[in-house]
Protein backbone atom coordinates (compact mmCIF):
# COMPACT_ATOMS: atom_id res chain seq x y z
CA UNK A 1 -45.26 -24.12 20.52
CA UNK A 2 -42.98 -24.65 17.38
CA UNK A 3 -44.38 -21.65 16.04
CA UNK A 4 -43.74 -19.38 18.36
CA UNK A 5 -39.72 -19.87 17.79
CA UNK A 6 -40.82 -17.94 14.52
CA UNK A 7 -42.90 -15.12 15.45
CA UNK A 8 -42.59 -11.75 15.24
CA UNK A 9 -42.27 -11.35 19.26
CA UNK A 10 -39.55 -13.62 18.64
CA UNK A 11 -37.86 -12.05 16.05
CA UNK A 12 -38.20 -8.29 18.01
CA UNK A 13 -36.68 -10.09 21.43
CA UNK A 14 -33.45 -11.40 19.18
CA UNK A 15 -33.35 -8.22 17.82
CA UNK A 16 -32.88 -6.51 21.36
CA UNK A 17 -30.38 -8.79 22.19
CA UNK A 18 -27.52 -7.49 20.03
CA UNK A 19 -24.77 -5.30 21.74
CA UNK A 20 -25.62 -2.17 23.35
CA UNK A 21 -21.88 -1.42 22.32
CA UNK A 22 -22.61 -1.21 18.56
CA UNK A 23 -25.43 0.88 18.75
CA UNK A 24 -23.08 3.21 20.59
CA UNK A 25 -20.70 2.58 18.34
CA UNK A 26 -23.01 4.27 15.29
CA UNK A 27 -24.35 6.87 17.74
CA UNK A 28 -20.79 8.08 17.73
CA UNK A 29 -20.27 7.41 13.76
CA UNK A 30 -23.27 10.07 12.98
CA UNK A 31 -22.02 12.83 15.78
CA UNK A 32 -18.76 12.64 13.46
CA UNK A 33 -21.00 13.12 10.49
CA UNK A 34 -22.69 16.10 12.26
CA UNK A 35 -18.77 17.47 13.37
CA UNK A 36 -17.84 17.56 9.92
CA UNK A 37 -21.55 19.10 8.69
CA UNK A 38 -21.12 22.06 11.22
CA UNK A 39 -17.43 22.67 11.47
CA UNK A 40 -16.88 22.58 7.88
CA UNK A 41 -19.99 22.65 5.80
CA UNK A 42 -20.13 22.29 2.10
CA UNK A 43 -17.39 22.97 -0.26
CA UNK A 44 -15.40 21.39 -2.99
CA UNK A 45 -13.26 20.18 -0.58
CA UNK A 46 -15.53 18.13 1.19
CA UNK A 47 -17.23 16.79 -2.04
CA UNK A 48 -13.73 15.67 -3.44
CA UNK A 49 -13.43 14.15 0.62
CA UNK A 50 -16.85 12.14 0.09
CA UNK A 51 -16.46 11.53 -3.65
CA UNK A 52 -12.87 9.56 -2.66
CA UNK A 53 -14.08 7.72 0.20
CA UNK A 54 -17.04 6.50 -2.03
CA UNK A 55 -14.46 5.09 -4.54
CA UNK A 56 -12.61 3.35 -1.54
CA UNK A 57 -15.69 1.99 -0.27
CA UNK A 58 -15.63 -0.52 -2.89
CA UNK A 59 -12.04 -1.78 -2.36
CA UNK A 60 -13.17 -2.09 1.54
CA UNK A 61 -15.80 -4.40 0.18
CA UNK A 62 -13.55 -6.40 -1.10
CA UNK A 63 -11.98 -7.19 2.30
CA UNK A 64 -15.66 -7.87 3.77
CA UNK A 65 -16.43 -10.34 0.62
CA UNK A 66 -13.20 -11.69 1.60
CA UNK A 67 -14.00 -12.23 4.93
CA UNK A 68 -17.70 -13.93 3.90
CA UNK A 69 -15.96 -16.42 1.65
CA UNK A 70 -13.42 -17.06 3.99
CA UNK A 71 -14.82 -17.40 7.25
CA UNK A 72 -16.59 -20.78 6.36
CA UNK A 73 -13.53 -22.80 6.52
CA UNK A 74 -11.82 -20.59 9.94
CA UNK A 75 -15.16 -22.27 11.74
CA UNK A 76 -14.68 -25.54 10.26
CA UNK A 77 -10.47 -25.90 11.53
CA UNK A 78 -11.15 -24.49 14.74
CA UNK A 79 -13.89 -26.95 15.60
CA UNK A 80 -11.78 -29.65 14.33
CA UNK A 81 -8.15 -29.20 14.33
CA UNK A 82 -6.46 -26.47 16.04
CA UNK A 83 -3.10 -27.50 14.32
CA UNK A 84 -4.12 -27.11 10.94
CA UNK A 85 -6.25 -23.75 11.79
CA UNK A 86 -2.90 -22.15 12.79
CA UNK A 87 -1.39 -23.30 9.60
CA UNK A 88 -4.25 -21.99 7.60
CA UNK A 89 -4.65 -18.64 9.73
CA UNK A 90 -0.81 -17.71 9.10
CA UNK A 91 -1.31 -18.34 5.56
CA UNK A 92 -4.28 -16.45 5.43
CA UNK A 93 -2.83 -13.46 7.35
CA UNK A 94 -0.21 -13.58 4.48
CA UNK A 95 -2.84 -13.51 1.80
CA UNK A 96 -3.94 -10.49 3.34
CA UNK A 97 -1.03 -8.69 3.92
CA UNK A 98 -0.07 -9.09 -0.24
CA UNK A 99 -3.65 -8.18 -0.52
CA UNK A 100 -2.94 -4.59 1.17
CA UNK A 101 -0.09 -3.95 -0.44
CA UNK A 102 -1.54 -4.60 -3.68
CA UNK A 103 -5.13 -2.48 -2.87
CA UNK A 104 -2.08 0.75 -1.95
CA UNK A 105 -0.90 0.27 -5.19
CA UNK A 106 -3.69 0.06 -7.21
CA UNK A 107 -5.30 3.38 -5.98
CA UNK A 108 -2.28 4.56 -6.31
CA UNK A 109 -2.88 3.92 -10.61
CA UNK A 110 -6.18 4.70 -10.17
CA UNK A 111 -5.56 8.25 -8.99
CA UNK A 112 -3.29 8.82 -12.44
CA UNK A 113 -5.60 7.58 -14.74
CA UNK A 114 -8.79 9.71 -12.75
CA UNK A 115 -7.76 12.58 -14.85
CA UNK A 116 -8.62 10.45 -18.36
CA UNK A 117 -11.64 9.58 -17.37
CA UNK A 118 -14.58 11.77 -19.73
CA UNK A 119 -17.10 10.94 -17.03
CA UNK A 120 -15.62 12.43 -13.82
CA UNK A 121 -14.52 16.44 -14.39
CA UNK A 122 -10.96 17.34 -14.55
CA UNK A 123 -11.78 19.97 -11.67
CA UNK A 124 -12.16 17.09 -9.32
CA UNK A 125 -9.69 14.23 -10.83
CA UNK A 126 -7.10 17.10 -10.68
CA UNK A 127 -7.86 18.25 -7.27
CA UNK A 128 -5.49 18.29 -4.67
CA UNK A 129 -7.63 17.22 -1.96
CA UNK A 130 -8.75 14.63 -3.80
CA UNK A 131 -5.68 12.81 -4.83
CA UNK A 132 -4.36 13.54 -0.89
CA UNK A 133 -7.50 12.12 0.59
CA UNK A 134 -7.51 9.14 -2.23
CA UNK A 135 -4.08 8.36 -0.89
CA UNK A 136 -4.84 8.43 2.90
CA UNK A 137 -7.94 6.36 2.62
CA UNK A 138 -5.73 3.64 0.48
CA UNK A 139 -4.03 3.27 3.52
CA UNK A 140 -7.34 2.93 5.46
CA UNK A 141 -8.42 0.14 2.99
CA UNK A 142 -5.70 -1.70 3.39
CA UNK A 143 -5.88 -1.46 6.71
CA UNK A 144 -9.02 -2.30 6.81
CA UNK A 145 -8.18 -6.36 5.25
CA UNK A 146 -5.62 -6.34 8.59
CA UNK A 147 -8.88 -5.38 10.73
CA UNK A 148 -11.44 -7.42 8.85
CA UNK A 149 -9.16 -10.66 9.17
CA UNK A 150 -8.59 -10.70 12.65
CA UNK A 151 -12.21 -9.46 13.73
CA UNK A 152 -13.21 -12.70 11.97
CA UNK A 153 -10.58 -14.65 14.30
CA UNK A 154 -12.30 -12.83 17.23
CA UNK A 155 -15.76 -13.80 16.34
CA UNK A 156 -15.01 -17.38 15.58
CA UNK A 157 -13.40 -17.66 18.94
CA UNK A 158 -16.70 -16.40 20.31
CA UNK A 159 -15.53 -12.91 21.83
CA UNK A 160 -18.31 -10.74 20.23
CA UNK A 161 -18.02 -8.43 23.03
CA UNK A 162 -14.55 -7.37 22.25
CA UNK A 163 -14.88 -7.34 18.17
CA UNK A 164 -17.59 -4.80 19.08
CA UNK A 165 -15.56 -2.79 21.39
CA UNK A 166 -13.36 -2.24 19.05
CA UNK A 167 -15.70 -1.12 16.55
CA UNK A 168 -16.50 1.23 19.27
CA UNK A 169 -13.19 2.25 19.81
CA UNK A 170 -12.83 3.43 16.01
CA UNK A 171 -16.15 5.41 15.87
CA UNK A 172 -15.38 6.76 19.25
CA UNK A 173 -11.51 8.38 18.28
CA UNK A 174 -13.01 8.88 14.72
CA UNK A 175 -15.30 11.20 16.16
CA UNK A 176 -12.89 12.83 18.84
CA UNK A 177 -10.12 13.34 16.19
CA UNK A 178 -12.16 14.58 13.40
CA UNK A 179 -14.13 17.19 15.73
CA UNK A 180 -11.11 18.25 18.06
CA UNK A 181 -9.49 18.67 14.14
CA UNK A 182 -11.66 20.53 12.29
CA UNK A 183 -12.49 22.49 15.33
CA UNK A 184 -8.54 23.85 15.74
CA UNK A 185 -7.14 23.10 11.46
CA UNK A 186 -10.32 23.60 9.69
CA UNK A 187 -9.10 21.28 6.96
CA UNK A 188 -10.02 18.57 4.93
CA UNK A 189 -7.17 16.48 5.90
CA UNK A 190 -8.60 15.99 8.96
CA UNK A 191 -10.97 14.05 7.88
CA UNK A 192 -9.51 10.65 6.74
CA UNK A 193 -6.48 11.24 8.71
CA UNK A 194 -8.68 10.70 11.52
CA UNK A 195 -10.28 7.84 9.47
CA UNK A 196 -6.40 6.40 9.38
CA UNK A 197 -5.99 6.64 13.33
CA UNK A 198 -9.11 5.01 14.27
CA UNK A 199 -9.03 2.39 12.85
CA UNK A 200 -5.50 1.46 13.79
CA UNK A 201 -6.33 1.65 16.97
CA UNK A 202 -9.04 -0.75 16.87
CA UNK A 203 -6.47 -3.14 14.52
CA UNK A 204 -4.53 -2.81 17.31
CA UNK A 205 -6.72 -4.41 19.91
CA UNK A 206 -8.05 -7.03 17.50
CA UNK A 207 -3.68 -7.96 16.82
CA UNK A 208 -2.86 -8.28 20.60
CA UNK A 209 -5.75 -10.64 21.18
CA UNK A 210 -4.90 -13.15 18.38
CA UNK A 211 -1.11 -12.83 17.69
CA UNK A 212 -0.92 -16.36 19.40
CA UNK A 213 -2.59 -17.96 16.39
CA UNK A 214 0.16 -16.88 13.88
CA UNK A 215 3.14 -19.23 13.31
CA UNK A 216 5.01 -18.90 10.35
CA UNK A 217 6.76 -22.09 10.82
CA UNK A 218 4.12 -23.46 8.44
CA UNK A 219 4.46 -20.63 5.70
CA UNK A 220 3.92 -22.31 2.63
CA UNK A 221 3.48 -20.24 -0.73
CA UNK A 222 1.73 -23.35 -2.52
CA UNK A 223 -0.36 -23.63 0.15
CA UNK A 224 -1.50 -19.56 0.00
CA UNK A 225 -1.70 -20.58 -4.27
CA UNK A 226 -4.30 -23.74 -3.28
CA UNK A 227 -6.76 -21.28 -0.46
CA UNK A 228 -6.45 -18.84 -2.90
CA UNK A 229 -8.35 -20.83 -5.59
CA UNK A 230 -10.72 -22.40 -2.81
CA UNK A 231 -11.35 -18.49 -1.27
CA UNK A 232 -12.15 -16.85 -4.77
CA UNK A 233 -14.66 -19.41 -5.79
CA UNK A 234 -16.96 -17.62 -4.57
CA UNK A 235 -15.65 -14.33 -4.35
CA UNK A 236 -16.91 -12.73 -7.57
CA UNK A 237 -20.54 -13.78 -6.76
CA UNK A 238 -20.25 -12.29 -3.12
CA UNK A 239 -18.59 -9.19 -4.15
CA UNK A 240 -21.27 -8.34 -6.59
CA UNK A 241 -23.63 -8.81 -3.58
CA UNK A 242 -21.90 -6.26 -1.70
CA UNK A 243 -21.10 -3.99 -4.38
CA UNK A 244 -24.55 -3.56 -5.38
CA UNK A 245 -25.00 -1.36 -2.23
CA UNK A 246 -21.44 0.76 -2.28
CA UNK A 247 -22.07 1.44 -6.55
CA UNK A 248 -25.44 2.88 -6.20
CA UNK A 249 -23.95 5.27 -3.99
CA UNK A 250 -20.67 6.01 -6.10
CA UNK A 251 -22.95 6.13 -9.17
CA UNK A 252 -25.26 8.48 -7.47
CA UNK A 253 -22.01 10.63 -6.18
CA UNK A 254 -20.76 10.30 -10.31
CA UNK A 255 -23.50 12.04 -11.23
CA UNK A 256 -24.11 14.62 -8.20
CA UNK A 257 -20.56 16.07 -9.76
CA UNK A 258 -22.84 16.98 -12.72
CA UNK A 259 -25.73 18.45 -11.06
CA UNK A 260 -23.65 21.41 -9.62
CA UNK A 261 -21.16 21.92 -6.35
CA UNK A 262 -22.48 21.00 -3.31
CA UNK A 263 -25.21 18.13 -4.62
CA UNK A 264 -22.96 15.18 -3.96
CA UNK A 265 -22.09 16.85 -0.26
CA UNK A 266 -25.94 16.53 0.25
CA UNK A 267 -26.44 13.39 -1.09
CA UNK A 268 -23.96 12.08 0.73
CA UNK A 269 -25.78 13.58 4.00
CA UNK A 270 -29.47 12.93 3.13
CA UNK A 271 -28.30 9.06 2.25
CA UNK A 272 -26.76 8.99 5.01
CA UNK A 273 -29.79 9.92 7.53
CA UNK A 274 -32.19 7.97 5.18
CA UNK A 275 -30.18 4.80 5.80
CA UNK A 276 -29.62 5.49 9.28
CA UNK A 277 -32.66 2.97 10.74
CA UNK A 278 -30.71 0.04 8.99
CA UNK A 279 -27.05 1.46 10.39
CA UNK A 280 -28.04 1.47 13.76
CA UNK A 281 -29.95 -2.06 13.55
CA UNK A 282 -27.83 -4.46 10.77
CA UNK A 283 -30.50 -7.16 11.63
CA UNK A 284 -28.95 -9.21 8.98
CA UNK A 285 -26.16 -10.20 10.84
CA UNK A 286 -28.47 -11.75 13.46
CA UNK A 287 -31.29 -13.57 10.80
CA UNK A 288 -27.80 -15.20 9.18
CA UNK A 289 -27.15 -17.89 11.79
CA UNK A 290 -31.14 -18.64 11.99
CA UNK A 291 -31.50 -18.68 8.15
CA UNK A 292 -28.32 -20.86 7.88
CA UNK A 293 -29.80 -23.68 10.78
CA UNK A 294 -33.43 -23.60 9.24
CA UNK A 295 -31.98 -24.28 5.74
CA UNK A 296 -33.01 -28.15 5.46
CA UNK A 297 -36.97 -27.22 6.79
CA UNK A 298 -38.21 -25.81 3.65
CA UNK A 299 -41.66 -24.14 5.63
CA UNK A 300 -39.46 -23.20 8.79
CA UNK A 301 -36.63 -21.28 6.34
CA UNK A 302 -39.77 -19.27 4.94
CA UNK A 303 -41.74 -18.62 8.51
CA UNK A 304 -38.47 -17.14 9.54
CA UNK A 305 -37.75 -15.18 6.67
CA UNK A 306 -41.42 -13.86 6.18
CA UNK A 307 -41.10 -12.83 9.73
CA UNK A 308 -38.02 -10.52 9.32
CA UNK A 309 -39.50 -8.77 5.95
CA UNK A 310 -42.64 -7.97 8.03
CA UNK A 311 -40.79 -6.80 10.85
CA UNK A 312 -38.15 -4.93 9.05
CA UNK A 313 -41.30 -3.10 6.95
CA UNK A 314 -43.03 -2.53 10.06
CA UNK A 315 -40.47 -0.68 11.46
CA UNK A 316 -39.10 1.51 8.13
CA UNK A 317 -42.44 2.09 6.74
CA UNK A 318 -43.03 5.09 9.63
CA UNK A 319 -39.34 6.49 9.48
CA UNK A 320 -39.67 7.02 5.22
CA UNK A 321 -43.42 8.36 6.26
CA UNK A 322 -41.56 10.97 8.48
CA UNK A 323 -38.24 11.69 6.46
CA UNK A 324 -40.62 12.40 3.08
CA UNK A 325 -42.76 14.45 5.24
CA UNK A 326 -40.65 16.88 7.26
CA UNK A 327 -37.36 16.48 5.48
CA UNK A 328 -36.28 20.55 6.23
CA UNK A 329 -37.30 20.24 10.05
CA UNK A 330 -34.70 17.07 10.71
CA UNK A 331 -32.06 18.53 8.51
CA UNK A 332 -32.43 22.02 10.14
CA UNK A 333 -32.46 20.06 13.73
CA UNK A 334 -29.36 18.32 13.13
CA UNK A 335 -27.00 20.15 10.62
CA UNK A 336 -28.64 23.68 10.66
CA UNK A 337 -25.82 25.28 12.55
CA UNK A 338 -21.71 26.84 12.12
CA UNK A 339 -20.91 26.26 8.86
CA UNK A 340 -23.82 24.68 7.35
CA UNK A 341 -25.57 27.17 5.24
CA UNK A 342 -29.08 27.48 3.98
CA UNK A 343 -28.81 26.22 0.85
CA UNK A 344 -26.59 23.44 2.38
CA UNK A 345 -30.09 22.55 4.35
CA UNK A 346 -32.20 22.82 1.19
CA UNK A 347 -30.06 20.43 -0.79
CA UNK A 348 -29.96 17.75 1.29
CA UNK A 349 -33.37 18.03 2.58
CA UNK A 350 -34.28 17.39 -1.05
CA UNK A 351 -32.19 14.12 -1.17
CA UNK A 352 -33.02 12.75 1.93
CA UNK A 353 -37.10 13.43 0.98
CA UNK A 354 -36.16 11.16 -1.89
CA UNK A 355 -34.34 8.77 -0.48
CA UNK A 356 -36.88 8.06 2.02
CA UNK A 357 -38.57 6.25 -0.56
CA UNK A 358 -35.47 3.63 -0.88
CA UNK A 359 -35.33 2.96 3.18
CA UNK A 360 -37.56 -0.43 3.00
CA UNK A 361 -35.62 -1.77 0.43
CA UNK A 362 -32.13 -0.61 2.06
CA UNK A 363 -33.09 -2.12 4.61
CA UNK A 364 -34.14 -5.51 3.15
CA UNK A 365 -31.63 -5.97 0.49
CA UNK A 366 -29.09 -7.34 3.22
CA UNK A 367 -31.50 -9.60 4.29
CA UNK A 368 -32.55 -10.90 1.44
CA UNK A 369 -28.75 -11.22 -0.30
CA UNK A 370 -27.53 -13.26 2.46
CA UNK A 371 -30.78 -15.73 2.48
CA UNK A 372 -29.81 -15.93 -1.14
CA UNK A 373 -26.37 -16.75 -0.16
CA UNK A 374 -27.01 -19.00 2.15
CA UNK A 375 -29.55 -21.21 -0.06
CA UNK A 376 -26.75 -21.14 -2.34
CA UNK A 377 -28.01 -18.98 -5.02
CA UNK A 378 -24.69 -17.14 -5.26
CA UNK A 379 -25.18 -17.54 -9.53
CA UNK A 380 -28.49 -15.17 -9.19
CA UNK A 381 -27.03 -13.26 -7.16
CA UNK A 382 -24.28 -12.01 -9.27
CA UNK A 383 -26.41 -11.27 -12.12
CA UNK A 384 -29.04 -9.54 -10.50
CA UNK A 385 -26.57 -7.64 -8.73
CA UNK A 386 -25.02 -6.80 -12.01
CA UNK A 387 -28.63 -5.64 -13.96
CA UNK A 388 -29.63 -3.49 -11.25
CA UNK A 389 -26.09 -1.36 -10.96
CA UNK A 390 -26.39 -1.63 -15.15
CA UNK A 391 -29.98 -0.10 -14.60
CA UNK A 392 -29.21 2.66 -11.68
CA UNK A 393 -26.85 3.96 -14.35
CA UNK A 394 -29.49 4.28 -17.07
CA UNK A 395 -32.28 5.53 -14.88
CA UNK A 396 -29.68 8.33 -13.28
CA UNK A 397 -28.29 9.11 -17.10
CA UNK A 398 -32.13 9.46 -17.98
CA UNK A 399 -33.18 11.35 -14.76
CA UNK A 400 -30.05 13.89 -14.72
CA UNK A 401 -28.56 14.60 -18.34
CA UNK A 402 -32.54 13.61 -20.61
CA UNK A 403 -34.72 15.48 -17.95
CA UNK A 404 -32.73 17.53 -15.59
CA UNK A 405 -34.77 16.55 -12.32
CA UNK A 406 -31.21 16.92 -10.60
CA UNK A 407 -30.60 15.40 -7.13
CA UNK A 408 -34.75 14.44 -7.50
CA UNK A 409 -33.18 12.47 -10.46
CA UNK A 410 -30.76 10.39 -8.59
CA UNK A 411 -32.54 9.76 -5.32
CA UNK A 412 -35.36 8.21 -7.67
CA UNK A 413 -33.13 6.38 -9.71
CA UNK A 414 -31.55 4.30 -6.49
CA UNK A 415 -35.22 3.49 -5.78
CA UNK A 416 -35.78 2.23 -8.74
CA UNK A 417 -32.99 0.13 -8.70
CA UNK A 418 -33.23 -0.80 -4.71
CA UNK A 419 -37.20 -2.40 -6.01
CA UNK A 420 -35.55 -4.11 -8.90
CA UNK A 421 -33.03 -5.69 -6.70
CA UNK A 422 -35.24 -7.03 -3.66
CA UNK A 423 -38.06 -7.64 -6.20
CA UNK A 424 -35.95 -9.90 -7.76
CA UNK A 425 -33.96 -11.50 -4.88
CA UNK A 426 -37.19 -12.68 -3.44
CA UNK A 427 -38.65 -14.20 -6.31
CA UNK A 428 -35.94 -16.12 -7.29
CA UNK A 429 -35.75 -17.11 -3.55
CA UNK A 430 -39.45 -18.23 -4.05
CA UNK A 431 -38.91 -20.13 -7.30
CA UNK A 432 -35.84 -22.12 -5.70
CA UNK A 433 -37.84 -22.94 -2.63
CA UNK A 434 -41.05 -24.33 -4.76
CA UNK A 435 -37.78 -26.56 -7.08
CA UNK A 436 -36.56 -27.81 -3.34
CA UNK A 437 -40.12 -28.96 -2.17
């Protein structure tokens, strides 16, 4: 009977059991996608749009590496003492808001020094839209440490159900304001404006809910200076974790800019519908807590985890099968209309038939990073993380500038790097396990 707890009927019954509210949530996350493919199709605009919110995506991972190392200790005070959990949770809150302030500021530097930068053409450094939409999605970033701090206060007080509503609520007015926008402006600005809105809204919700846990009665700088030391321990490692994911995708866009206009427009769409099986699902946020309780029984620790590769194979083995075989069919079916051109279709059916070959390992990379991080293996992870961005940029200098295979170039390149990465992950998962036996 034991092993039942670990089989794969198991494992496909938890994973029906997450929210119906966050799948809806990302069904209303890709019809914005689709708004912004058919109301304003593929320009320079919308590449310097996707090119800046790629370059914020890895200051928003700093506020979700935050929350990972952080998190930990917010379980530990509100199980024990709710005195000292205020204390910490005001402090915290203060942390972040410097934090946000700081992340404004350094785009801000960022954007001026774009321009010096050999790598990323003056066209696009110099671009208006660019250095508007860099700005409004600074905003969103920092917002987004407000929204990442007190979702973790919602979670740890066990109200899932309203941390995924308001998830819902930001996809939901993203996609409202971005389509009702585009459909009556027509203009880029729309686009992380909209972004901006959202998710204050859902901050918004989160705030009212947990004000009561703030008192700054017990503001103490020296006591922000001593979390701060005990947070970043093992920030670097988790970061790197994290930012293996968002810098294959920058590094890809990097060298889209390269390949021609409109290639990092469809890489941007044919990544996103090759990644959209592990969007909708994020099954690693359910194998966590089991992978955390089986820790101390070595065999039951591996059952489990076996169990989730096989599943998670099982299930995006026939979805790369399909998106490698009738890449120009889905793209047609889902972007072919208004504004979205031909050669728009072309292009990204060409990246998202090579980036069907990465969906396994997209998939299992956040599985396998957080059993690495949870057998504390936070060292390994850092360096692998580290190799494999190291070797996306070789194989995608190689691929694009030494043999011109264009967007074939980069999609191939990612895989390569996405094998590296798991490849690695689970051996050294394998080798610790046979050292703890």
């Amino acid at each position: 009977m034991q092993e039942a707890k670990y089989s794969i009927n198991y494992v496909v019954r938890l994973l029906f059991k997450t929210s119906s509210i966050n799948v809806a949530s990302r069904i209303f996350g890709y019809l914005r996608t689709f708004s912004i493919a058919i109301l304003l199709g593929f320009s320079l605009d919308t590449d310097a749009v996707f090119l800046a919110l790629s370059i914020i995506g890895l200051f928003i991972l700093f506020s979700e590496s935050f929350d990972t190392v952080g998190v930990s200790k917010l379980v530990r005070l509100f199980e024990q003492d709710k005195e000292k959990f205020k204390i910490f949770v005001t402090n915290l809150f203060t942390l972040i808001i410097l934090l946000s302030i700081i992340n404004v500021f350094f785009v801000i530097i960022l954007v001026s020094i774009l321009p010096y930068v050999r790598f990323i053409p003056k066209e696009i450094s110099m671009y208006e839209p660019f250095k508007l939409s860099m700005f409004i999605f600074s905003l969103y970033s920092a917002l987004n440490f407000i929204f990442t701090f007190f979702g973790s206060l919602t979670r740890i007080r066990k109200h899932f159900v309203l941390y995924f509503f308001a998830e819902f609520v930001f996809y939901f007015f993203n996609f409202v304001l971005t389509t009702l926008g585009l459909m009556y402006i027509k203009s880029y600005v729309i686009i992380p404006i909209s972004f901006l809105i959202s998710l204050f809204l859902a901050t918004l919700i989160l705030m009212l809910k947990n004000l009561s846990y703030l008192d700054f009665s017990g503001l103490s700088l020296n006591y922000i200076k001593k979390e701060l030391k005990y947070i970043l321990n093992d920030f670097i490692s988790v970061s790197s974790a994290y930012g293996a994911f968002y810098l294959y995708t920058l590094v890809d866009k990097f060298f889209a800019i390269h390949v021609g206009e409109k290639a990092l427009s469809a890489l941007n769409y044919g990544f996103l519908l090759a990644t959209s099986v592990w969007n909708i699902l994020r099954f690693e946020r359910i194998a966590i807590i089991n992978l955390a309780e089986n820790l101390q029984n070595y065999k039951a620790f591996t059952i489990l985890l076996k169990n989730y590769i096989k599943m998670l194979i099982l299930i995006s083995i026939p979805f790369s099968i399909i998106f490698y075989a009738l890449p120009y069919y889905i793209v047609k079916l889902l972007f072919g209309y208004g504004a979205f051109s031909l050669e728009d279709i072309l292009l990204t059916s060409e990246a998202l038939k090579y980036y069907s070959f990465s969906l396994p390992f997209t998939i299992l990379w956040p599985l396998v990073f957080r059993a690495m991080i949870v057998s504390n293996l936070r060292r390994a992870v850092f360096v692998l993380s580290i190799f494999t961005i190291l070797l996306n940029i070789i194989t995608n200098y190689i691929f694009v500038f030494m043999l011109s295979l264009g967007i074939k170039g980069i999609c191939i390149a990612t895989f390569i790097s996405y094998v590296v990465l798991v490849g690695g992950g689970l051996s050294v998962i394998i080798v610790n396990g046979r050292k703890e036996k």
